[in-house]
PDB file of N, CA and C in Angstrom:
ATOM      1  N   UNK A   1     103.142 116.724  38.492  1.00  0.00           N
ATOM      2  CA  UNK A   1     103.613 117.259  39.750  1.00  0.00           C
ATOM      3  C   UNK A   1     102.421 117.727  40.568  1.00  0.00           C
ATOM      4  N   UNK A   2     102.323 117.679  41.898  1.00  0.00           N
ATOM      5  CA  UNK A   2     101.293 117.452  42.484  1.00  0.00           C
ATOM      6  C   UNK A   2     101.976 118.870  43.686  1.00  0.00           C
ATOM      7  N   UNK A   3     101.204 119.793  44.204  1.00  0.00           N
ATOM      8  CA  UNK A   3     101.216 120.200  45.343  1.00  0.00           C
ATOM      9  C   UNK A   3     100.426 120.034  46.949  1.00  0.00           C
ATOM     10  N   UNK A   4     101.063 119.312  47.706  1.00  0.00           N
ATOM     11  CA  UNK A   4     100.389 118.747  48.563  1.00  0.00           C
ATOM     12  C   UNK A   4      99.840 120.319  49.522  1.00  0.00           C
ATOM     13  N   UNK A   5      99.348 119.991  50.136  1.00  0.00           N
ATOM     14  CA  UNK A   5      98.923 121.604  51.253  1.00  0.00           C
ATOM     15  C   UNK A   5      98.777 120.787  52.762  1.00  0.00           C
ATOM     16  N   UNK A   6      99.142 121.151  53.604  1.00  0.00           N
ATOM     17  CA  UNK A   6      98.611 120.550  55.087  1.00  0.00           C
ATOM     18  C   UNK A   6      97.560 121.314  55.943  1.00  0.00           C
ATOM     19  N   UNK A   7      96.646 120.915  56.064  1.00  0.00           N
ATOM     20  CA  UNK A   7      95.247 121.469  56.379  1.00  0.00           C
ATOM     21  C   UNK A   7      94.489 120.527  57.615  1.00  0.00           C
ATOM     22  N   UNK A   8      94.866 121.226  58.629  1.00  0.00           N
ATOM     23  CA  UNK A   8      94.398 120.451  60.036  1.00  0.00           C
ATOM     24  C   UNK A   8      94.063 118.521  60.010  1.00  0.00           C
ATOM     25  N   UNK A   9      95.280 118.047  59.674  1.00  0.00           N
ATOM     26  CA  UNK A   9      95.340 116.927  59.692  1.00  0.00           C
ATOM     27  C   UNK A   9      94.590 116.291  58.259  1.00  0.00           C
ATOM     28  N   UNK A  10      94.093 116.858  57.076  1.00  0.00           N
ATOM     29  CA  UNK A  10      93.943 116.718  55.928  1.00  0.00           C
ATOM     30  C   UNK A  10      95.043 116.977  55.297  1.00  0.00           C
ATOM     31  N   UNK A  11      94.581 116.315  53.974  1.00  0.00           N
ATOM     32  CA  UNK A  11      95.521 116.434  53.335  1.00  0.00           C
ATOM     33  C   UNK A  11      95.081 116.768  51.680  1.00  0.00           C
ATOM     34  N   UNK A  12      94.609 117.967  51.039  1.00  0.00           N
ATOM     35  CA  UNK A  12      94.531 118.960  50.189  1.00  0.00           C
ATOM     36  C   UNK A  12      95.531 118.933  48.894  1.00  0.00           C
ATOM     37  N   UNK A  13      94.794 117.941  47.875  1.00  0.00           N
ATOM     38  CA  UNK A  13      95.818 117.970  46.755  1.00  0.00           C
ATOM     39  C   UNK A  13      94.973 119.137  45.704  1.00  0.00           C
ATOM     40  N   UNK A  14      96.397 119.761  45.030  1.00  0.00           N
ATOM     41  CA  UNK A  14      95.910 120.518  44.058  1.00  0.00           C
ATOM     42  C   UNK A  14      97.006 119.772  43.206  1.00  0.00           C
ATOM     43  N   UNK A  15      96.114 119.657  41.585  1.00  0.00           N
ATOM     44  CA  UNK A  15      97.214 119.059  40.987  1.00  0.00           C
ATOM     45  C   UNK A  15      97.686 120.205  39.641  1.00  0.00           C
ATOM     46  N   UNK A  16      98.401 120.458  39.123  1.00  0.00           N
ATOM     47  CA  UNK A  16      98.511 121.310  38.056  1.00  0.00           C
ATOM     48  C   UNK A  16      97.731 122.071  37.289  1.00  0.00           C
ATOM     49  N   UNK A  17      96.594 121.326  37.004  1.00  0.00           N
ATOM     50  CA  UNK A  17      95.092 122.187  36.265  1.00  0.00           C
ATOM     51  C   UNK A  17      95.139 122.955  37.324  1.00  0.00           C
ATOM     52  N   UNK A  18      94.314 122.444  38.344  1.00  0.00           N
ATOM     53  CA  UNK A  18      93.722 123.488  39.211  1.00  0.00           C
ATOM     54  C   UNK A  18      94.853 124.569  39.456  1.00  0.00           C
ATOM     55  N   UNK A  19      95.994 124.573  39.820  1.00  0.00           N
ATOM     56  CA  UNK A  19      96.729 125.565  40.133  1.00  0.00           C
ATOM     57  C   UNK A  19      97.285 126.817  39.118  1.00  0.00           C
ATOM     58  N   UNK A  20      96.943 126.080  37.872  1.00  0.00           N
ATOM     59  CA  UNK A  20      96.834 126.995  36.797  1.00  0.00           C
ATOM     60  C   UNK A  20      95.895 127.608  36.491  1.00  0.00           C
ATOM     61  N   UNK A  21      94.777 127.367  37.001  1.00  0.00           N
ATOM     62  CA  UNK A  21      93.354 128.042  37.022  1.00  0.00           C
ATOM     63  C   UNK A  21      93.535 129.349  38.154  1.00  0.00           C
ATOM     64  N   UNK A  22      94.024 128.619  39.288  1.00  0.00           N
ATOM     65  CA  UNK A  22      93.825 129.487  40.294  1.00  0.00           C
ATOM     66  C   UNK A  22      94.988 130.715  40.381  1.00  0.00           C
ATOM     67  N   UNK A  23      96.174 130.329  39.787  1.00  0.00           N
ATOM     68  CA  UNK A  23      97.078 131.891  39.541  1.00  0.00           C
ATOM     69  C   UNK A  23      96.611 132.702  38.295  1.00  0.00           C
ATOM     70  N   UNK A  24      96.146 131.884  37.192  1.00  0.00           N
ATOM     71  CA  UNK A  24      95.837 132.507  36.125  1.00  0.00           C
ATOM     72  C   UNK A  24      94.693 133.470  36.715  1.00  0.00           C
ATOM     73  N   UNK A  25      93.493 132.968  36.822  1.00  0.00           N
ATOM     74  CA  UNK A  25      92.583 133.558  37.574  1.00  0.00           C
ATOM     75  C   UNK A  25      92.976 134.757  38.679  1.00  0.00           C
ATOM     76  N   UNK A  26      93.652 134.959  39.502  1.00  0.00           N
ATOM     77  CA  UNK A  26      93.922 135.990  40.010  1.00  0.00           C
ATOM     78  C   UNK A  26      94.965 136.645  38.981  1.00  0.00           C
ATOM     79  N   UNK A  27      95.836 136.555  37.913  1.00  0.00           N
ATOM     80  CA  UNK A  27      96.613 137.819  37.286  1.00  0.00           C
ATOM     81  C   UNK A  27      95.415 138.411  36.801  1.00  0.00           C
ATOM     82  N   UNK A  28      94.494 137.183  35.867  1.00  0.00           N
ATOM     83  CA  UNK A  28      93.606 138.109  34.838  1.00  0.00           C
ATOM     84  C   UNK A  28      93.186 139.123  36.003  1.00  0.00           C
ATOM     85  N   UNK A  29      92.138 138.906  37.397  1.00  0.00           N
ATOM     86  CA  UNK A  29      91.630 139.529  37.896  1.00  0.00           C
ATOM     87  C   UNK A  29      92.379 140.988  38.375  1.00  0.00           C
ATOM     88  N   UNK A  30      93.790 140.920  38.130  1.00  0.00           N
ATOM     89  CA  UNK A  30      94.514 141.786  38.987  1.00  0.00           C
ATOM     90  C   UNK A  30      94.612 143.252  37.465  1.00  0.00           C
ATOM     91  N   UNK A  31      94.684 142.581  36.402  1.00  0.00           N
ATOM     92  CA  UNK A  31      94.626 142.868  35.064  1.00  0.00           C
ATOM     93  C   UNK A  31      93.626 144.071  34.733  1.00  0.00           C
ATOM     94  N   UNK A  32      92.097 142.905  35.110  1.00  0.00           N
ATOM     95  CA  UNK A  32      91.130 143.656  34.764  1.00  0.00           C
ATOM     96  C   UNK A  32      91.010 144.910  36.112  1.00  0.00           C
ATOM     97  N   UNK A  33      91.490 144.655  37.250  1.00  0.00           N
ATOM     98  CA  UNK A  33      91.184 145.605  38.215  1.00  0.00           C
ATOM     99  C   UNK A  33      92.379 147.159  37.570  1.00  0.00           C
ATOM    100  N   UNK A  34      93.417 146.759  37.004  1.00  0.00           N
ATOM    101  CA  UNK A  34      93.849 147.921  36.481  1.00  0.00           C
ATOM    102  C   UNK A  34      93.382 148.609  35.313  1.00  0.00           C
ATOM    103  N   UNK A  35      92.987 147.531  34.466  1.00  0.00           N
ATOM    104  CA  UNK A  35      92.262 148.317  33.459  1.00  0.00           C
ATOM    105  C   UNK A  35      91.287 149.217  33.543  1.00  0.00           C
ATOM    106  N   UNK A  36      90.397 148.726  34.779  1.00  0.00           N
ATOM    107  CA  UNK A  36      89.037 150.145  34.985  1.00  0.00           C
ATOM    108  C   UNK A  36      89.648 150.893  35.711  1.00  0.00           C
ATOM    109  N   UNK A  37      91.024 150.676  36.555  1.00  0.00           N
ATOM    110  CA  UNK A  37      91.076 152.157  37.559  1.00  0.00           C
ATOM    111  C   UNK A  37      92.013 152.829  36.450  1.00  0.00           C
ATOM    112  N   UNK A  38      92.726 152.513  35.633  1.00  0.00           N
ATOM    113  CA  UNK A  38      92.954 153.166  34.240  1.00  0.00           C
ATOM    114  C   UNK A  38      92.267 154.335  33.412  1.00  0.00           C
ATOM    115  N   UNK A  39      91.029 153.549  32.918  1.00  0.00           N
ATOM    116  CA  UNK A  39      90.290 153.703  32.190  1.00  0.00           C
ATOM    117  C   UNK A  39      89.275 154.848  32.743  1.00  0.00           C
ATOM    118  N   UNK A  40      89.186 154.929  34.334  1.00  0.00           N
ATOM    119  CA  UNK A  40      88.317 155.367  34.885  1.00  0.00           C
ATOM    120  C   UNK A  40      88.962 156.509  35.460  1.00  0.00           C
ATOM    121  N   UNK A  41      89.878 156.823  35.858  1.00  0.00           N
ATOM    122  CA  UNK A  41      90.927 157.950  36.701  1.00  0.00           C
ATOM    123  C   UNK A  41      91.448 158.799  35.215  1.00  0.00           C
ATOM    124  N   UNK A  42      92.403 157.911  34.950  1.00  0.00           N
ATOM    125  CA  UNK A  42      93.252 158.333  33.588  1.00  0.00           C
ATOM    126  C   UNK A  42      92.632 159.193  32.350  1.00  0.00           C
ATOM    127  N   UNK A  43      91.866 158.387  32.323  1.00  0.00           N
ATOM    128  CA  UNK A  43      91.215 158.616  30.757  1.00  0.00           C
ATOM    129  C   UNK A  43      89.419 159.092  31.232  1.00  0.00           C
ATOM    130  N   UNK A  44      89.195 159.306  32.232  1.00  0.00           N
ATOM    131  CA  UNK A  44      88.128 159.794  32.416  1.00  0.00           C
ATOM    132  C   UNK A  44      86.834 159.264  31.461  1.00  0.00           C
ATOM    133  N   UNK A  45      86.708 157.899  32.006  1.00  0.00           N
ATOM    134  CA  UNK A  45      85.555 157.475  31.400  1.00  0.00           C
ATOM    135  C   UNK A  45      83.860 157.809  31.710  1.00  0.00           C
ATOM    136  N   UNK A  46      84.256 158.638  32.509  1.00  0.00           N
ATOM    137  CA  UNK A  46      82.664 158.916  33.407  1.00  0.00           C
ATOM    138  C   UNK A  46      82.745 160.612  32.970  1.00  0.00           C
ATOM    139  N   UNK A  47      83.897 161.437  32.442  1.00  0.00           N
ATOM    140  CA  UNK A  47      83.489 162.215  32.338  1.00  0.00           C
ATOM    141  C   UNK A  47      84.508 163.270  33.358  1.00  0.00           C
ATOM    142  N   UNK A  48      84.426 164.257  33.060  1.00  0.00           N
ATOM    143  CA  UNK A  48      85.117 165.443  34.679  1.00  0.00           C
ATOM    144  C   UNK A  48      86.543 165.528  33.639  1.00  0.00           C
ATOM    145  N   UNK A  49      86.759 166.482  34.995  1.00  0.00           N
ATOM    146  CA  UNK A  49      88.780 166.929  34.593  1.00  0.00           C
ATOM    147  C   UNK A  49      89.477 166.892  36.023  1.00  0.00           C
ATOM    148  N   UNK A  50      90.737 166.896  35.579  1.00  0.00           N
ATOM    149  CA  UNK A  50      91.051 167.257  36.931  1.00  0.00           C
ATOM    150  C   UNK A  50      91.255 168.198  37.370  1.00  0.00           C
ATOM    151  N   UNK A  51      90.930 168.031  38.783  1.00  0.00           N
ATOM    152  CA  UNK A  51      90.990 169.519  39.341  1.00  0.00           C
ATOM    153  C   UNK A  51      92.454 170.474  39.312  1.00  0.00           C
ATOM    154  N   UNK A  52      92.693 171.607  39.022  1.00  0.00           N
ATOM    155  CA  UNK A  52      93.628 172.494  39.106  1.00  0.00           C
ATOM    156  C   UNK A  52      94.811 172.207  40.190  1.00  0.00           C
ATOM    157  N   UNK A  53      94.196 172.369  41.150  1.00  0.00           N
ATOM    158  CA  UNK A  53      95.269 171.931  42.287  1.00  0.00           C
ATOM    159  C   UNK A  53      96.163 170.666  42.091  1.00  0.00           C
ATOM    160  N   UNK A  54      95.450 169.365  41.854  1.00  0.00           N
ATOM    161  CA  UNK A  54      96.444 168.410  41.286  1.00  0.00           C
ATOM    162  C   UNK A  54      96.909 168.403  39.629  1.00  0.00           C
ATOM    163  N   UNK A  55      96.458 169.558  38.517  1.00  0.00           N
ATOM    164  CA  UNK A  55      97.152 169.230  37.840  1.00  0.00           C
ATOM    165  C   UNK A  55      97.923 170.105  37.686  1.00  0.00           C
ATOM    166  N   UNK A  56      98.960 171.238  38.347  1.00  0.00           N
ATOM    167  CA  UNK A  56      99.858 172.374  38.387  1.00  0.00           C
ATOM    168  C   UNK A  56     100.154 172.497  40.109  1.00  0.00           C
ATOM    169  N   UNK A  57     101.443 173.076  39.824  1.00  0.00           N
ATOM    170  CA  UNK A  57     101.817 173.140  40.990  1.00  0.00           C
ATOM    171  C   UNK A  57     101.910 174.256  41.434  1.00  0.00           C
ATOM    172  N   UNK A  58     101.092 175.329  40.698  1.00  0.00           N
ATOM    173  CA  UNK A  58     101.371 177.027  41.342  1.00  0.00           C
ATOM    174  C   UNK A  58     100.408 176.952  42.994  1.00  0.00           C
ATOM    175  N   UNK A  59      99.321 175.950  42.520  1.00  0.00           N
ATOM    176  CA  UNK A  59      98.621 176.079  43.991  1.00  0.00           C
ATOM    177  C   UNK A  59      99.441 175.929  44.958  1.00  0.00           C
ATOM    178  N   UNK A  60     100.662 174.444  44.755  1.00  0.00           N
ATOM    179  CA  UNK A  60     101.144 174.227  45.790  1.00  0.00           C
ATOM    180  C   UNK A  60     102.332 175.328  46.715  1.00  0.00           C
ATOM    181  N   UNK A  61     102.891 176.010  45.089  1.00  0.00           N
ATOM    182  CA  UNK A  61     103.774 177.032  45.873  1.00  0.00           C
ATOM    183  C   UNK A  61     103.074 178.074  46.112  1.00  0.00           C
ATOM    184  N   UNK A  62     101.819 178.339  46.313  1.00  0.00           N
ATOM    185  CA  UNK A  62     101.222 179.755  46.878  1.00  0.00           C
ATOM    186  C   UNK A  62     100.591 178.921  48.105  1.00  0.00           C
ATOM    187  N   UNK A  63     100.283 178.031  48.529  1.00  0.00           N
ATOM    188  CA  UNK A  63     100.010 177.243  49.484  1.00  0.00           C
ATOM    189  C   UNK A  63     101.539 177.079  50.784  1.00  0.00           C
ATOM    190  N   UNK A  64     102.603 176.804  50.442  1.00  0.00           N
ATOM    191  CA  UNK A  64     103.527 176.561  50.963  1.00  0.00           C
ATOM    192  C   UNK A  64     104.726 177.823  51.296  1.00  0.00           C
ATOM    193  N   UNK A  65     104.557 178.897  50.315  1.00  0.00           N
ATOM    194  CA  UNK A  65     104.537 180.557  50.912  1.00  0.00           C
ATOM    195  C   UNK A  65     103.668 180.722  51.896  1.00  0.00           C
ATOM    196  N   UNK A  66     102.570 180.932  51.965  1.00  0.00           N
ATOM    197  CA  UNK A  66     101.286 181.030  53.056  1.00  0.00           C
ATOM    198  C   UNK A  66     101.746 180.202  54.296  1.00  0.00           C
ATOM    199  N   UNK A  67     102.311 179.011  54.178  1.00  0.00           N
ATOM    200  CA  UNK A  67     102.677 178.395  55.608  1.00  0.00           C
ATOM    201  C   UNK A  67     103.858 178.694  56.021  1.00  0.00           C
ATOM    202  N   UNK A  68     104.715 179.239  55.112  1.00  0.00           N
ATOM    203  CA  UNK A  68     106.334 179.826  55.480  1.00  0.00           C
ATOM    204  C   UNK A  68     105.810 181.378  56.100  1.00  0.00           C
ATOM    205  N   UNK A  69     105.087 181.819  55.772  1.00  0.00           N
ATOM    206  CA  UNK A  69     105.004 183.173  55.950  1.00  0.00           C
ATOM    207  C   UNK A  69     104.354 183.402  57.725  1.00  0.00           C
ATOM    208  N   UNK A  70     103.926 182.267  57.707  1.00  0.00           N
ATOM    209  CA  UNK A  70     102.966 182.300  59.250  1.00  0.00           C
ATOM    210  C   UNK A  70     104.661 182.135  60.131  1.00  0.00           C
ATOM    211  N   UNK A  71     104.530 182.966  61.407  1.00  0.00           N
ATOM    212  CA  UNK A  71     105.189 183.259  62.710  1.00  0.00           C
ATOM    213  C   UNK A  71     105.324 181.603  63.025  1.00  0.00           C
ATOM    214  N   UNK A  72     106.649 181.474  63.639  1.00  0.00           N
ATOM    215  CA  UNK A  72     106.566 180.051  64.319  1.00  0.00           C
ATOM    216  C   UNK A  72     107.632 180.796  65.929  1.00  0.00           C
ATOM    217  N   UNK A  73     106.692 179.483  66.689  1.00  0.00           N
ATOM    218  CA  UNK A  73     107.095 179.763  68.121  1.00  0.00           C
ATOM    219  C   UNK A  73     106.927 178.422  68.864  1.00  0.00           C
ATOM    220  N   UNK A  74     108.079 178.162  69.421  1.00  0.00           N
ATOM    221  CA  UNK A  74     108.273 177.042  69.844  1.00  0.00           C
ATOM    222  C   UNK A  74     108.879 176.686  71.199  1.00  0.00           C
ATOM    223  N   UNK A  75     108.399 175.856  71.967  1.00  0.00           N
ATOM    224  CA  UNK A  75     109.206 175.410  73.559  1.00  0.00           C
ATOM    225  C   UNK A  75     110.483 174.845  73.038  1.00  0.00           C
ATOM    226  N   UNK A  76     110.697 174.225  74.304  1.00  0.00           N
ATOM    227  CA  UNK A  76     112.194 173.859  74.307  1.00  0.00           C
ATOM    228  C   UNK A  76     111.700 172.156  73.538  1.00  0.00           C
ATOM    229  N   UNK A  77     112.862 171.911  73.037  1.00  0.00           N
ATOM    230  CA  UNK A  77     112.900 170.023  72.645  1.00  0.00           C
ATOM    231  C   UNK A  77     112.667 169.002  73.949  1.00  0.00           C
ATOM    232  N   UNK A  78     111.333 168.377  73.703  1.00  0.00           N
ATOM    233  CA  UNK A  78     111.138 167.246  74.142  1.00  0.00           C
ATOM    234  C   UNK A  78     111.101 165.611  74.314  1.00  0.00           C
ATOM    235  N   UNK A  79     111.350 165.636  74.956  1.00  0.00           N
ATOM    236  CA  UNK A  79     111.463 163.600  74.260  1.00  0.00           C
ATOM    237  C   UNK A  79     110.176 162.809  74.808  1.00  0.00           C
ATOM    238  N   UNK A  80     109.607 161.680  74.401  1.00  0.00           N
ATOM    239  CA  UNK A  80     108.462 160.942  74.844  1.00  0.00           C
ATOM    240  C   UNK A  80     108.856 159.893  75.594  1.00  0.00           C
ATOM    241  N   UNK A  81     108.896 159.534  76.823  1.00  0.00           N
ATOM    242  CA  UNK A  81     108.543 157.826  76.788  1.00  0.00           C
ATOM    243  C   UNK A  81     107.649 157.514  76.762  1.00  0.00           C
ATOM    244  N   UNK A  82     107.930 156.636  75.712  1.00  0.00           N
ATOM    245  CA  UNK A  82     106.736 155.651  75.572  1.00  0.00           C
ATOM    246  C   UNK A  82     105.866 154.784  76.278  1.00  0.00           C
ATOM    247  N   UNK A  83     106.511 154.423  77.318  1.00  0.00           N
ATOM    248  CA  UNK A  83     105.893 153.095  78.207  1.00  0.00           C
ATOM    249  C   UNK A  83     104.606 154.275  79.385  1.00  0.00           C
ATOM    250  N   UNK A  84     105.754 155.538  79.981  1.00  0.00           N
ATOM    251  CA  UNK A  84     104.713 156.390  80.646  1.00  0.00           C
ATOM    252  C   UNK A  84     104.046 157.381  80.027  1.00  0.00           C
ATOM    253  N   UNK A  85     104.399 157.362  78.705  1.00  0.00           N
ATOM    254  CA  UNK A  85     103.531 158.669  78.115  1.00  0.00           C
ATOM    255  C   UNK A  85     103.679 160.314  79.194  1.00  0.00           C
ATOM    256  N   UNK A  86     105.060 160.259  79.571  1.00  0.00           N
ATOM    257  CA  UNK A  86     105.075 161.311  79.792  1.00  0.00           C
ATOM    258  C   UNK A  86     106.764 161.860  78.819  1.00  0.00           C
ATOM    259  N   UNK A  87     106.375 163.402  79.248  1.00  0.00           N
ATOM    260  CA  UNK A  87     107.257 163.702  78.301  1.00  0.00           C
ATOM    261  C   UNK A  87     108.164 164.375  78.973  1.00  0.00           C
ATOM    262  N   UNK A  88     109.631 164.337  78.756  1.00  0.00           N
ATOM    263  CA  UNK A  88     110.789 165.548  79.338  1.00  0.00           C
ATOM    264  C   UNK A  88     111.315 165.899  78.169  1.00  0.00           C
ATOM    265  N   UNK A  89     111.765 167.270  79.112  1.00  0.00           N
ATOM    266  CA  UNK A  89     112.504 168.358  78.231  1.00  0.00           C
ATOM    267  C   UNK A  89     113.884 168.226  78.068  1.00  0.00           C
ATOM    268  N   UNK A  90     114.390 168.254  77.244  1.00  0.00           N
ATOM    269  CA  UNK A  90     115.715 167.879  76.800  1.00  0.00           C
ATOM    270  C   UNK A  90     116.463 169.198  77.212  1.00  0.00           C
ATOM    271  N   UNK A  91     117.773 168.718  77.891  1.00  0.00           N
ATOM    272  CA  UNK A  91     118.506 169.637  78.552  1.00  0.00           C
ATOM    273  C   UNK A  91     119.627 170.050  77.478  1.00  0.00           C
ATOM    274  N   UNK A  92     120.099 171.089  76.682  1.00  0.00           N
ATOM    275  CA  UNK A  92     120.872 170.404  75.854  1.00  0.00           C
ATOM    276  C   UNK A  92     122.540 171.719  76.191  1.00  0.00           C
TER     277      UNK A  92
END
């Protein structure tokens, strides 16, 4: 079985080898690209830890108190158009 390709008035045969080369060749590659960001993030092959903040989440809820706790003050609701980039205030 033959896959033809159309290529500016050429005509580009790949026949089965080659096309088994060329998907095989990109899984392995897709393979080995997970194995080092694996090996390298995960399992810390270079060394380090992770930092506190991403591995517990107390940072995030003393982080997200701190932004609840701040004053909010706000205009009235606006809408955009898009085409003039200007904006009105919604009458409601």
């Amino acid at each position: 079985m033959e896959v033809i390709c159309l290529f500016t008035s050429k005509l580009l045969e790949f026949d089965n080898m080659a096309l088994k080369y060329i998907v095989g060749s990109t899984v392995a590659s897709f393979a080995f690209a997970y194995v080092c960001d694996t090996a390298m993030s995960d399992h810390k092959l270079f060394g380090g830890t992770t930092p506190k903040t991403v591995a517990t989440d107390e940072w995030w809820k003393e982080t997200d108190k701190k932004f609840q706790a701040w004053p909010r003050t706000a205009g009235p609701p606006v809408v955009m158009n898009p085409i003039r980039r200007q904006n009105y205030i919604v009458k409601s």
